[in-house]
C-alpha atoms as a PDB file:
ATOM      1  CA  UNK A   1     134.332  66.145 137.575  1.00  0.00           C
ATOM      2  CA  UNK A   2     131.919  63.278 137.891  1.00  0.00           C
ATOM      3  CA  UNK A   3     133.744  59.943 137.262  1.00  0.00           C
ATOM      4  CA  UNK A   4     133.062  57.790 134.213  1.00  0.00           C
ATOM      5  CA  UNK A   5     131.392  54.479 135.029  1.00  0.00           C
ATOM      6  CA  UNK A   6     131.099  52.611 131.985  1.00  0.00           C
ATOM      7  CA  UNK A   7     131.139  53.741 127.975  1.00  0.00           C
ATOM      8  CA  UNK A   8     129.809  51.519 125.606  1.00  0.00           C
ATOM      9  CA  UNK A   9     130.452  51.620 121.307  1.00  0.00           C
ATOM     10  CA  UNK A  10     127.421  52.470 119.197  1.00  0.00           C
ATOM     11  CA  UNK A  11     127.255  51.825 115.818  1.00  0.00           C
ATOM     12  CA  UNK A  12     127.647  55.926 115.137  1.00  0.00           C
ATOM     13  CA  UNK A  13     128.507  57.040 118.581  1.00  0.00           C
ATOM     14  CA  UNK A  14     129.181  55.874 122.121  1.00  0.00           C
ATOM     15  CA  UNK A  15     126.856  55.590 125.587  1.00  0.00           C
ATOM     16  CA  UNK A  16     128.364  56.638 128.601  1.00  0.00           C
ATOM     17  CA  UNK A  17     127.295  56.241 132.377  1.00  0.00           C
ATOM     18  CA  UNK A  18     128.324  58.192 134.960  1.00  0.00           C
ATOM     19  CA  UNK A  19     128.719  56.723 138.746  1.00  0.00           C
ATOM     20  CA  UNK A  20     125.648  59.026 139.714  1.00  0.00           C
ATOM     21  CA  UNK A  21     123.518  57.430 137.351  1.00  0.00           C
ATOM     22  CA  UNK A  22     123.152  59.767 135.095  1.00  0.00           C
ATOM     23  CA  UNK A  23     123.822  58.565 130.911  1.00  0.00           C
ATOM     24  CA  UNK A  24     123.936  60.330 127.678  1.00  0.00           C
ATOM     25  CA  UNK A  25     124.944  59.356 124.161  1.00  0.00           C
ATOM     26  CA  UNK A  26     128.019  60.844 122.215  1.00  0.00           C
ATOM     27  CA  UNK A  27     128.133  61.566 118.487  1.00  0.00           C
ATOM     28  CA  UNK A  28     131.548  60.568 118.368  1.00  0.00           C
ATOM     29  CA  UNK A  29     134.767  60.006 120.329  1.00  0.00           C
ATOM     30  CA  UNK A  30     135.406  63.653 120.964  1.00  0.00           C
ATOM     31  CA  UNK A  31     132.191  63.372 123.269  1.00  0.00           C
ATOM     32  CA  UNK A  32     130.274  66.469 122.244  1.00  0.00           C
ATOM     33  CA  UNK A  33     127.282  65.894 124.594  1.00  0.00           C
ATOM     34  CA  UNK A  34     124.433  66.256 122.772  1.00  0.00           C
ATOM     35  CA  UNK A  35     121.636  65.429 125.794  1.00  0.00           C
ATOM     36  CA  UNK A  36     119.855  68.075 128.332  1.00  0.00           C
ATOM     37  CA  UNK A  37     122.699  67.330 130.970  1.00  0.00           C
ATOM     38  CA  UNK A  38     125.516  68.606 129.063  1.00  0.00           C
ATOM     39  CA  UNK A  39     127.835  67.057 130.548  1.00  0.00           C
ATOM     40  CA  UNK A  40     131.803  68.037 130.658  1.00  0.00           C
ATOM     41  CA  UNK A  41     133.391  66.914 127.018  1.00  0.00           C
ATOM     42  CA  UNK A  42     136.797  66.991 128.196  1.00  0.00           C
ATOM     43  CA  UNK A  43     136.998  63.130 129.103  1.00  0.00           C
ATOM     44  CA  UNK A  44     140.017  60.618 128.503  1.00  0.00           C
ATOM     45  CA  UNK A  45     138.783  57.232 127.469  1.00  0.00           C
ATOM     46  CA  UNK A  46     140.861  54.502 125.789  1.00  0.00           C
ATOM     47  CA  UNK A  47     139.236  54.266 122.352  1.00  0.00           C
ATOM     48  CA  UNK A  48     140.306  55.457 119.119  1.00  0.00           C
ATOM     49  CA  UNK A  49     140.535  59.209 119.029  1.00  0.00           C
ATOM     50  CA  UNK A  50     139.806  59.630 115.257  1.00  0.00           C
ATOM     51  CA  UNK A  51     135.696  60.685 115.004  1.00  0.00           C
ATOM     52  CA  UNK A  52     136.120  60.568 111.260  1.00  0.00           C
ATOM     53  CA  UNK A  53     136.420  57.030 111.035  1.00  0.00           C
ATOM     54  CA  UNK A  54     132.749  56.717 112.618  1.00  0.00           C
ATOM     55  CA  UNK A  55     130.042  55.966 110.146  1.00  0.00           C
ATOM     56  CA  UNK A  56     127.464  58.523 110.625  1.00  0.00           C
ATOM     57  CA  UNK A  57     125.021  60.949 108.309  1.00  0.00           C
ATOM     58  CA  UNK A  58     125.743  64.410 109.974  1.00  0.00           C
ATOM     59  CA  UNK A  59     128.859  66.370 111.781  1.00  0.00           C
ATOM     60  CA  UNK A  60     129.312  69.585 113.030  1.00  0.00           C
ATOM     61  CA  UNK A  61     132.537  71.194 112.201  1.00  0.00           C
ATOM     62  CA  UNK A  62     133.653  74.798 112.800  1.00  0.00           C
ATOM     63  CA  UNK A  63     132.451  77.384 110.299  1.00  0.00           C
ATOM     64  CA  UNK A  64     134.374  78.816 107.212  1.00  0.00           C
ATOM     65  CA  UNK A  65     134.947  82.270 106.852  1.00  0.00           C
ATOM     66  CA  UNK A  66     133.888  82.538 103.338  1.00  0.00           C
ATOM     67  CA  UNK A  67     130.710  80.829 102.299  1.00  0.00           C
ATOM     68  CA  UNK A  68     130.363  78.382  99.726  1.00  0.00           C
ATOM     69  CA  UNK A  69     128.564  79.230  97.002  1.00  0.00           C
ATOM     70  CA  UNK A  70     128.036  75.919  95.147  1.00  0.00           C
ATOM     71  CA  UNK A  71     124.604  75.871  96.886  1.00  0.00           C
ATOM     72  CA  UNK A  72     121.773  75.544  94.593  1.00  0.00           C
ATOM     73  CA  UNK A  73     119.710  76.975  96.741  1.00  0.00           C
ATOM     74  CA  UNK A  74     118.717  78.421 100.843  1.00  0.00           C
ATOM     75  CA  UNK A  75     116.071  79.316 103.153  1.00  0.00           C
ATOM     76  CA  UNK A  76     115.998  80.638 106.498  1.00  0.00           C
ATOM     77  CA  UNK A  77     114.111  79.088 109.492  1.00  0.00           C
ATOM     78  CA  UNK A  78     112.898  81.671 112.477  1.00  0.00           C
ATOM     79  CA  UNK A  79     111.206  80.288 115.484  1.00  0.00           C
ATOM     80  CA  UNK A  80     108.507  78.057 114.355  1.00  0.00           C
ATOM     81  CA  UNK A  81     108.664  74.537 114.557  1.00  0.00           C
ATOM     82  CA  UNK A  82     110.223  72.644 111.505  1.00  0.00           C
ATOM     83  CA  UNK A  83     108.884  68.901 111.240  1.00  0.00           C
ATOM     84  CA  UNK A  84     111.554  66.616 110.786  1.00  0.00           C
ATOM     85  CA  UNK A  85     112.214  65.540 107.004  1.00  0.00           C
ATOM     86  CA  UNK A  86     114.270  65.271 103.229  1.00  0.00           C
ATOM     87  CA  UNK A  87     114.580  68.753 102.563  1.00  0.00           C
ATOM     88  CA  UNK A  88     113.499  70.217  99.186  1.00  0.00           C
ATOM     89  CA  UNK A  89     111.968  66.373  98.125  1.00  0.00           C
ATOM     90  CA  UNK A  90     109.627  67.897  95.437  1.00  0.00           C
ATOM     91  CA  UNK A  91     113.165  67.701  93.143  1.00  0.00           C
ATOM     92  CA  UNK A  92     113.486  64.613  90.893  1.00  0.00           C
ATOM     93  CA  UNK A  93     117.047  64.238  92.091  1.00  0.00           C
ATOM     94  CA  UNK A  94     117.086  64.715  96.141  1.00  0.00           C
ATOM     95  CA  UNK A  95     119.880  67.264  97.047  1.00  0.00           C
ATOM     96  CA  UNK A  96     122.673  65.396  98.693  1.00  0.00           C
ATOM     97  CA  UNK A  97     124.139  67.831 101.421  1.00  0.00           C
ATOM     98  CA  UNK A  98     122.209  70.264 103.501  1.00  0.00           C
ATOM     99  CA  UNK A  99     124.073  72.182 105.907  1.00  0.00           C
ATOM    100  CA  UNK A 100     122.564  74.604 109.054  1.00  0.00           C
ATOM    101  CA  UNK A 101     124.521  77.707 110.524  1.00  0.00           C
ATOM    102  CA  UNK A 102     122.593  80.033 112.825  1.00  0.00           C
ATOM    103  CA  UNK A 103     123.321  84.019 114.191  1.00  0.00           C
ATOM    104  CA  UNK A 104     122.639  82.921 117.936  1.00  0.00           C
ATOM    105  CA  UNK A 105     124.622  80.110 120.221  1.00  0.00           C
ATOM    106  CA  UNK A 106     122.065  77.141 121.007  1.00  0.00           C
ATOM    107  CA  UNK A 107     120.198  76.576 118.258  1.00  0.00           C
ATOM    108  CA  UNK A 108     118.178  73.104 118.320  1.00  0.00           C
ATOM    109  CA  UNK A 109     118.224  71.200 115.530  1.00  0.00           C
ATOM    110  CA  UNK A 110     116.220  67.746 115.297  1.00  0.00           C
ATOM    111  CA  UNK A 111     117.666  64.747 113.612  1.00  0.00           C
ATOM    112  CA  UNK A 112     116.518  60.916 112.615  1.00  0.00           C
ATOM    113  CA  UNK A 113     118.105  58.207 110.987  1.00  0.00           C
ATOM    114  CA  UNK A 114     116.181  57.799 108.672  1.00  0.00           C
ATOM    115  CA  UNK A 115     117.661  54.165 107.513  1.00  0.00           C
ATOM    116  CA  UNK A 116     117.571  53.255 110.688  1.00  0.00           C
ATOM    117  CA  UNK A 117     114.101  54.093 110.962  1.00  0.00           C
ATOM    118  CA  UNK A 118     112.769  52.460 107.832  1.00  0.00           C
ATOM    119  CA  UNK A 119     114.752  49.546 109.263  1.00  0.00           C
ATOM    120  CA  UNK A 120     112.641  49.225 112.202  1.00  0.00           C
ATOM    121  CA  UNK A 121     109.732  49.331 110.136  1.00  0.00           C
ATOM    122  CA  UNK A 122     110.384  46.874 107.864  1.00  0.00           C
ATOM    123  CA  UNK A 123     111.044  44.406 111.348  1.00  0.00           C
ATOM    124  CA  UNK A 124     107.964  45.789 113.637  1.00  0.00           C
ATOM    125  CA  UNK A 125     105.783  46.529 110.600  1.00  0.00           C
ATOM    126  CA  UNK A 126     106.957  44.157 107.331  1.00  0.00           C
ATOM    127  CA  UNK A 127     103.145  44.848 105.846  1.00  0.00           C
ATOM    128  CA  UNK A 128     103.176  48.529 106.074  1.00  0.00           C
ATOM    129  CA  UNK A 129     106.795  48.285 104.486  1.00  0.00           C
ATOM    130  CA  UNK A 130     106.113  46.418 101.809  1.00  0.00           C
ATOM    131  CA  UNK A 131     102.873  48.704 101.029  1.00  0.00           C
ATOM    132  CA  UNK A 132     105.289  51.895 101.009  1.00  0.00           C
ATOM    133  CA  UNK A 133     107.504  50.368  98.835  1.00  0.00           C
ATOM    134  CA  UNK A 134     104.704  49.395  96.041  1.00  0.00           C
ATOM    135  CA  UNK A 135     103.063  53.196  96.594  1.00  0.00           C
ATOM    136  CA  UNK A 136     105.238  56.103  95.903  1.00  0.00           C
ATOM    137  CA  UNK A 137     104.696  59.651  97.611  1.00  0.00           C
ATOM    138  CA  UNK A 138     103.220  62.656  95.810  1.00  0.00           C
ATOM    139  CA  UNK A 139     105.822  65.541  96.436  1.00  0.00           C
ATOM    140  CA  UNK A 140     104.987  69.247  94.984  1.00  0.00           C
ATOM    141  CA  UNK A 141     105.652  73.243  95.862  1.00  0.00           C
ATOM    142  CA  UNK A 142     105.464  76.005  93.825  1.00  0.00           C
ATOM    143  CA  UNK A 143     106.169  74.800  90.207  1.00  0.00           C
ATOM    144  CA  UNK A 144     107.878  71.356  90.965  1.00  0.00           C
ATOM    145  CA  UNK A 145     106.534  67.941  90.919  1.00  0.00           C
ATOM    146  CA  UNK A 146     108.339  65.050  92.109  1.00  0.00           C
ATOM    147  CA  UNK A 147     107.211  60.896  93.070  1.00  0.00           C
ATOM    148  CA  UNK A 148     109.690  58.945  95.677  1.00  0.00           C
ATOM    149  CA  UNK A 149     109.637  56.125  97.208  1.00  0.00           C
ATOM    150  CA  UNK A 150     109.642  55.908 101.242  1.00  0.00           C
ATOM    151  CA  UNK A 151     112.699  53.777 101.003  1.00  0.00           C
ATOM    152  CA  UNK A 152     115.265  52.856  98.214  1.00  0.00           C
ATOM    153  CA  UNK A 153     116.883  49.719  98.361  1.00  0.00           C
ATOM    154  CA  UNK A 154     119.934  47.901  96.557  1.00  0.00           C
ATOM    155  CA  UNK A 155     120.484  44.318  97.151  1.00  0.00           C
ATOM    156  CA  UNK A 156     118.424  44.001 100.098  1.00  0.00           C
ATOM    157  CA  UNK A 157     119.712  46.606 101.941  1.00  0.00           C
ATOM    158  CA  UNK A 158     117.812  49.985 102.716  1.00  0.00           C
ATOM    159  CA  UNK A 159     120.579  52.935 101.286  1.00  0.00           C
ATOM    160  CA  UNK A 160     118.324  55.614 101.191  1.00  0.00           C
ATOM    161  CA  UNK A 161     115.280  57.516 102.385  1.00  0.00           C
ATOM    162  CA  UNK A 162     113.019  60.098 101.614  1.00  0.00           C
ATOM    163  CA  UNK A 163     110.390  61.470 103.244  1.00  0.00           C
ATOM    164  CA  UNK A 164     108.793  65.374 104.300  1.00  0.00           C
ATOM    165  CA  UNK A 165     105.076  65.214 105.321  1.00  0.00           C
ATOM    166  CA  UNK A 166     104.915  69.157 104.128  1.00  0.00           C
ATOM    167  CA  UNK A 167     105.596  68.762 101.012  1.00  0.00           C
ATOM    168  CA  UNK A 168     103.290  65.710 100.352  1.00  0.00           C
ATOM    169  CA  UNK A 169     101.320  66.324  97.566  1.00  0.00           C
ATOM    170  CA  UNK A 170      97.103  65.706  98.314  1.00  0.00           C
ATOM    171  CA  UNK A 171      97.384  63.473  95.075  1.00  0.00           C
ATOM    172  CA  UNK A 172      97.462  60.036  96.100  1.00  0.00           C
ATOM    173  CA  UNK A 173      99.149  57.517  94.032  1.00  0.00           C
ATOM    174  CA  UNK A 174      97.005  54.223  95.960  1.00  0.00           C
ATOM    175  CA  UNK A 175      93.189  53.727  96.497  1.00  0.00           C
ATOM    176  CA  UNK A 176      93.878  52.198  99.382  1.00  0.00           C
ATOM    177  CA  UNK A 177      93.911  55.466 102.052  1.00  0.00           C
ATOM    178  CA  UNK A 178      93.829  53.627 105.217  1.00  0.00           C
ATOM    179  CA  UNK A 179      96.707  51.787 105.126  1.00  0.00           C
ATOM    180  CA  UNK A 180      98.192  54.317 103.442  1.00  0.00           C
ATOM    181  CA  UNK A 181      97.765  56.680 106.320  1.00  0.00           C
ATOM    182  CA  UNK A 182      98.242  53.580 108.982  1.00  0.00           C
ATOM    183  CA  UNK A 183     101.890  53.134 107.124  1.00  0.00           C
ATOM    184  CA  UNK A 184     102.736  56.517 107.768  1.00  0.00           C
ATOM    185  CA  UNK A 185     101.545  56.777 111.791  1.00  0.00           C
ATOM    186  CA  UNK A 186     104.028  54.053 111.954  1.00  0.00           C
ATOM    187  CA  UNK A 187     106.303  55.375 110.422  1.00  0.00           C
ATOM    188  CA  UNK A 188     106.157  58.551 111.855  1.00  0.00           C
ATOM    189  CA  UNK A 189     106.111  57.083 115.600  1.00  0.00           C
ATOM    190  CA  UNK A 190     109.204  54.880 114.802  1.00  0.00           C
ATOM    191  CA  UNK A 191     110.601  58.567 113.889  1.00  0.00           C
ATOM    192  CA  UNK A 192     109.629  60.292 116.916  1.00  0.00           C
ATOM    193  CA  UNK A 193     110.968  57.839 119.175  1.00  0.00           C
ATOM    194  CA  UNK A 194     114.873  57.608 117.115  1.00  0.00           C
ATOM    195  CA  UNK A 195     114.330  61.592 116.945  1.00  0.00           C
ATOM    196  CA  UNK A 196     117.486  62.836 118.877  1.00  0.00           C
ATOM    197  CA  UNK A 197     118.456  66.721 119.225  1.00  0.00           C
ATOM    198  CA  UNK A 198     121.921  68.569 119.031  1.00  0.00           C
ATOM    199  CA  UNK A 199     122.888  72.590 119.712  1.00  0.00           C
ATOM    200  CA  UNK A 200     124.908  74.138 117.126  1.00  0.00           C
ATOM    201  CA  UNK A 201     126.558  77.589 117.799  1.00  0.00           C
ATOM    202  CA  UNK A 202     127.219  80.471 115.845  1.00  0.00           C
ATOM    203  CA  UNK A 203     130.476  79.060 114.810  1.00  0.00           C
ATOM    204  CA  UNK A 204     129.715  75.983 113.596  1.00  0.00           C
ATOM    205  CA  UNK A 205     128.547  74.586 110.782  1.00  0.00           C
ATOM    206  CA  UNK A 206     125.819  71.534 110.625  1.00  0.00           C
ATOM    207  CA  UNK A 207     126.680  69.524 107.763  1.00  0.00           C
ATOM    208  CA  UNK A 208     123.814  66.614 106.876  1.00  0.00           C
ATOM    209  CA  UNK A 209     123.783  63.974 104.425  1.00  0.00           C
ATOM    210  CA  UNK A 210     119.814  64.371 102.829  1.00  0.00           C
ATOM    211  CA  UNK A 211     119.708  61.305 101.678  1.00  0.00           C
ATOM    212  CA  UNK A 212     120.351  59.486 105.203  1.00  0.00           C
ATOM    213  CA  UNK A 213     118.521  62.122 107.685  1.00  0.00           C
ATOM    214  CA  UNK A 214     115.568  63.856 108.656  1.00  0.00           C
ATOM    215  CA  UNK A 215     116.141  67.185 110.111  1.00  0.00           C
ATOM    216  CA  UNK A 216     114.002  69.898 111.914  1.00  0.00           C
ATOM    217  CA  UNK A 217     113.976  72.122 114.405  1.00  0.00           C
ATOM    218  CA  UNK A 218     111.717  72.602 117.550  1.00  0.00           C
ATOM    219  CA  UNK A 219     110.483  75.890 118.327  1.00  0.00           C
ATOM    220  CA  UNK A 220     112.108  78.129 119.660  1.00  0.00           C
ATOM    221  CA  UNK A 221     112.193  81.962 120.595  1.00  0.00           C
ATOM    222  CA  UNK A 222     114.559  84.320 118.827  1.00  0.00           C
ATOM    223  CA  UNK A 223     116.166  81.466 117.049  1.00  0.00           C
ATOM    224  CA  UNK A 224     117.593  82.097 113.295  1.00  0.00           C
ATOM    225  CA  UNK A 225     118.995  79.514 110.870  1.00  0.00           C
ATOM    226  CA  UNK A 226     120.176  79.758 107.514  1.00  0.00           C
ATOM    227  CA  UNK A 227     119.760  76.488 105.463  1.00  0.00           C
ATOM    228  CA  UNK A 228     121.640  75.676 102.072  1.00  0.00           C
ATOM    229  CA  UNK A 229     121.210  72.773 100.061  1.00  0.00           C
ATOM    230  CA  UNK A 230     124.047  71.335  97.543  1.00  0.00           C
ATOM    231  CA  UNK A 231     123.255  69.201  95.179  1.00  0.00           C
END
């Protein structure tokens, strides 16, 4: 095994360096490597040894027998891509929990902070912030018809987000289209570049808090998810 050289806390996680040079970023304590390298998990470091006690929006954890069947509702994703977003936000109250099993090992599964993101953007971009914030999003499918702002706030502080560029409705709620749009791109490339990507296997269970995440899923061949939403 390839020695540790440094590991360093992250506000939901930990970075760790290994004397070849090589670095990845851990979930949480139990150092489930999430990167390309895969790197061994089994490693002994001094730090608290309790992953719960980590702030973060999503865990895996192993999967129940039985299924739960307080869902309000599920869908199933094959192979196509999935852009990252709030799932089902054409609801006028966002479900809370959405969690991912699949049938095969190594399913991908995209993720972004979503706080985080609309944090950056309110520091790189305070203009296009503050125009999201006065301009709700159009969200419809099928019969349902919901408004939400990019970002909800509470004393300052950005608590929530919500945001799926497939289910944006073509009715705008601004005249003002180009900085509409030029919100978005930046947005959207803030999101790209916080996007990180995990493997779940069939015996696991992704759970994800909707209110915190964005969550898709690359393509991939022969790959089969089953998606339920709680409210």
């Amino acid at each position: 095994m390839i020695a540790i050289k440094s590991a360093q806390r992250l506000p939901r996680g930990l970075n760790v360096e290994w004397t070849d040079g090589m670095r990845a970023k851990f979930s949480n304590v139990w150092l489930r490597d999430n990167s390309l390298h895969m790197r061994p998990a089994l490693i002994h470091l001094d730090l608290n040894p309790c992953p719960q006690i980590l702030t973060k929006p999503w865990r895996i954890q192993k999967r129940p027998c039985s299924v739960d069947q307080r869902h309000i509702g599920a869908m199933i994703w094959k192979e196509p891509l999935v852009i990252n977003g709030t799932v089902w936000p054409h609801l006028e109250k966002i479900p809370s929990v959405v969690t991912v099993e699949t049938r095969f090992d190594g399913a991908r599964v995209s993720l972004v902070d979503s706080v985080a993101a609309l944090k950056r953007l309110h520091e790189e971009h305070s203009a296009y912030f503050r125009f999201m914030m006065e301009n709700p999003i159009e969200y419809e499918h099928a019969f349902f018809k919901a408004s939400h702002h990019l970002a909800n706030v509470d004393r300052n502080e950005i608590v929530s987000a919500v945001f799926n560029n497939d289910f944006r409705s073509s009715q705008m709620t601004t005249d003002n289209l180009d900085l509409f749009y030029r919100s978005l791109k930046s947005f959207y490339n803030i999101c790209c570049e916080m996007q990180q990507e995990i493997y779940i296997n069939s015996d696991e269970l992704l759970v994800v808090d909707n209110s915190q995440l964005l969550i898709g899923a690359p393509a991939q061949w022969g790959r089969e998810m089953r998606v339920r939403i709680f409210a």
